[in-house]
Protein backbone atom coordinates (compact mmCIF):
# COMPACT_ATOMS: atom_id res chain seq x y z
CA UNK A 1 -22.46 3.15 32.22
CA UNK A 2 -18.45 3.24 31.91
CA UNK A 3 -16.42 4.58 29.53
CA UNK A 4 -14.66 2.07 27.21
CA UNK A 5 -10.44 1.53 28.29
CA UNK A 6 -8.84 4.39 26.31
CA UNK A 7 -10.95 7.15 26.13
CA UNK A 8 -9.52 10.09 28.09
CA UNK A 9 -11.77 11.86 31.00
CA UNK A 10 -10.65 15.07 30.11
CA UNK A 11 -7.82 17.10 29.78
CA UNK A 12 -4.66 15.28 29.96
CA UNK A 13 -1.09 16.10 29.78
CA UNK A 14 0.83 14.70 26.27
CA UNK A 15 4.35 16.30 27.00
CA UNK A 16 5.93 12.59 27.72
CA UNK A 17 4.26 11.13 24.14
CA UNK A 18 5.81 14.28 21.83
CA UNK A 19 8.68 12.41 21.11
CA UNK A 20 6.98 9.39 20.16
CA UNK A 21 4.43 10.88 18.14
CA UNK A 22 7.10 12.69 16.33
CA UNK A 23 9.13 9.38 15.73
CA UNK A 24 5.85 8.01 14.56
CA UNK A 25 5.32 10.71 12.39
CA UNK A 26 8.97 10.76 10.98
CA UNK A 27 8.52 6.84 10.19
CA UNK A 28 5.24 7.43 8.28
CA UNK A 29 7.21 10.58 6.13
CA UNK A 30 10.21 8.42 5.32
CA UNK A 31 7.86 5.16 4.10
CA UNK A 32 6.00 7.40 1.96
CA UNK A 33 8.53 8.80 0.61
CA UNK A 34 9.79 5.26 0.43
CA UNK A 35 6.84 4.16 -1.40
CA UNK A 36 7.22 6.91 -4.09
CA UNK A 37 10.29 6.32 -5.04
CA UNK A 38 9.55 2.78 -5.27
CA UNK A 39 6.34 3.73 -7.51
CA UNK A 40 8.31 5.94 -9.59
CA UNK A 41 11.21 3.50 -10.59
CA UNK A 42 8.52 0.68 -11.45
CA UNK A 43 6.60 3.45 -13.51
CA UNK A 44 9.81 3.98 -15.30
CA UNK A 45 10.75 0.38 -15.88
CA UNK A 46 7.50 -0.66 -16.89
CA UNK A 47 7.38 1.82 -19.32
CA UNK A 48 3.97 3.36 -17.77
CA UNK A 49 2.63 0.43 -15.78
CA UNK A 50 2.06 1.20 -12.52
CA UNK A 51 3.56 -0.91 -9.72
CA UNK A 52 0.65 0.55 -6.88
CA UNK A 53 -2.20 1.73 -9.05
CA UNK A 54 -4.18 -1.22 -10.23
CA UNK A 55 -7.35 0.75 -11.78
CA UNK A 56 -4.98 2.12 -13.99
CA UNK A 57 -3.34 -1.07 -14.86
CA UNK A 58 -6.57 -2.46 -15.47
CA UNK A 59 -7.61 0.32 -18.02
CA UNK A 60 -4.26 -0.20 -19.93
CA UNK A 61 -5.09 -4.06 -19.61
CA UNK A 62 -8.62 -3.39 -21.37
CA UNK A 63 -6.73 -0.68 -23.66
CA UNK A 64 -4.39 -3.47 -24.84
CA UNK A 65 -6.87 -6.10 -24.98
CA UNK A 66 -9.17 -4.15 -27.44
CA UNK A 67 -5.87 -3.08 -29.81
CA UNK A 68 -5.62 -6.61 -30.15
CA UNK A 69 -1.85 -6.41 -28.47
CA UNK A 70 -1.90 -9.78 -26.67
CA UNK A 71 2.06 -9.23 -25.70
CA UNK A 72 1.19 -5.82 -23.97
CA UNK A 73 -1.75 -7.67 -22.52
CA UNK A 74 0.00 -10.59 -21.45
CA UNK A 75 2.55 -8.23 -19.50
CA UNK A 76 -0.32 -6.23 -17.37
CA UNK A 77 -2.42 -9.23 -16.60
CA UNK A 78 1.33 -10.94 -14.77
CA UNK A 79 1.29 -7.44 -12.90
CA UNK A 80 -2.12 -7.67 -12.11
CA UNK A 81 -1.97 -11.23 -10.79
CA UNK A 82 1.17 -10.42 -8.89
CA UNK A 83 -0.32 -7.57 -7.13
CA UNK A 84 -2.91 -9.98 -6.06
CA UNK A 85 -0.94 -12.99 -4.99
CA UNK A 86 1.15 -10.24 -3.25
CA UNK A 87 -1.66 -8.78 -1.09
CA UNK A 88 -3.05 -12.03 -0.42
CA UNK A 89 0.15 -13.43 0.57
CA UNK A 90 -0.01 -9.96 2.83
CA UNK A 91 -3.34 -11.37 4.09
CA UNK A 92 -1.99 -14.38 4.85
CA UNK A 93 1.02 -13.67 7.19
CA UNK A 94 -1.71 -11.19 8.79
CA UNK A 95 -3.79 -13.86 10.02
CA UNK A 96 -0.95 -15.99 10.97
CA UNK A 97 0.90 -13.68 13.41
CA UNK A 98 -2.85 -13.22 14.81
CA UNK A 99 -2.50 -10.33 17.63
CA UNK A 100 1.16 -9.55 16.46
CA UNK A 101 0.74 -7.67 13.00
């Protein structure tokens, strides 16, 4: 039986592939980082909607929703639906490049 393409044999040398794994794991620091920030201004424009956190958009959706505050409602429930369009949109483009995403 033969080992599937990428496993390694045993041990192997990873000097050459520091200084991409340290790129890699600079580029993954600076988009979360990135990603906070961008979380963090939306909190604070939305006045406590989240831009990231759905399940918490949805419990303010059903908070709203039961105080009878249709305007509040009205607001989560566009955030809601453009988290979704944006992911499947996401979804989308995936499936289009095919072996390139």
């Amino acid at each position: 039986m033969s080992e599937p393409d990428g496993i390694a044999r045993g041990p192997t040398s990873r000097r050459g592939n520091v200084v991409g794994e340290a790129r890699g794991l600079v580029l993954a620091a600076l988009l979360a980082a990135l990603a906070g920030i961008v979380d963090t201004v939306g909190y604070l424009h939305l006045g406590g909607l989240f831009i990231s956190f759905m399940s918490g958009n949805s419990t303010q959706l059903a908070a709203a929703l039961g105080l009878r505050n249709f305007n509040q409602a009205g607001v989560i429930a566009e955030l809601i639906g453009l988290f979704v369009a944006g992911a499947t949109a996401g979804e989308m483009l995936a499936a289009f490049t095919g072996r390139w995403q």
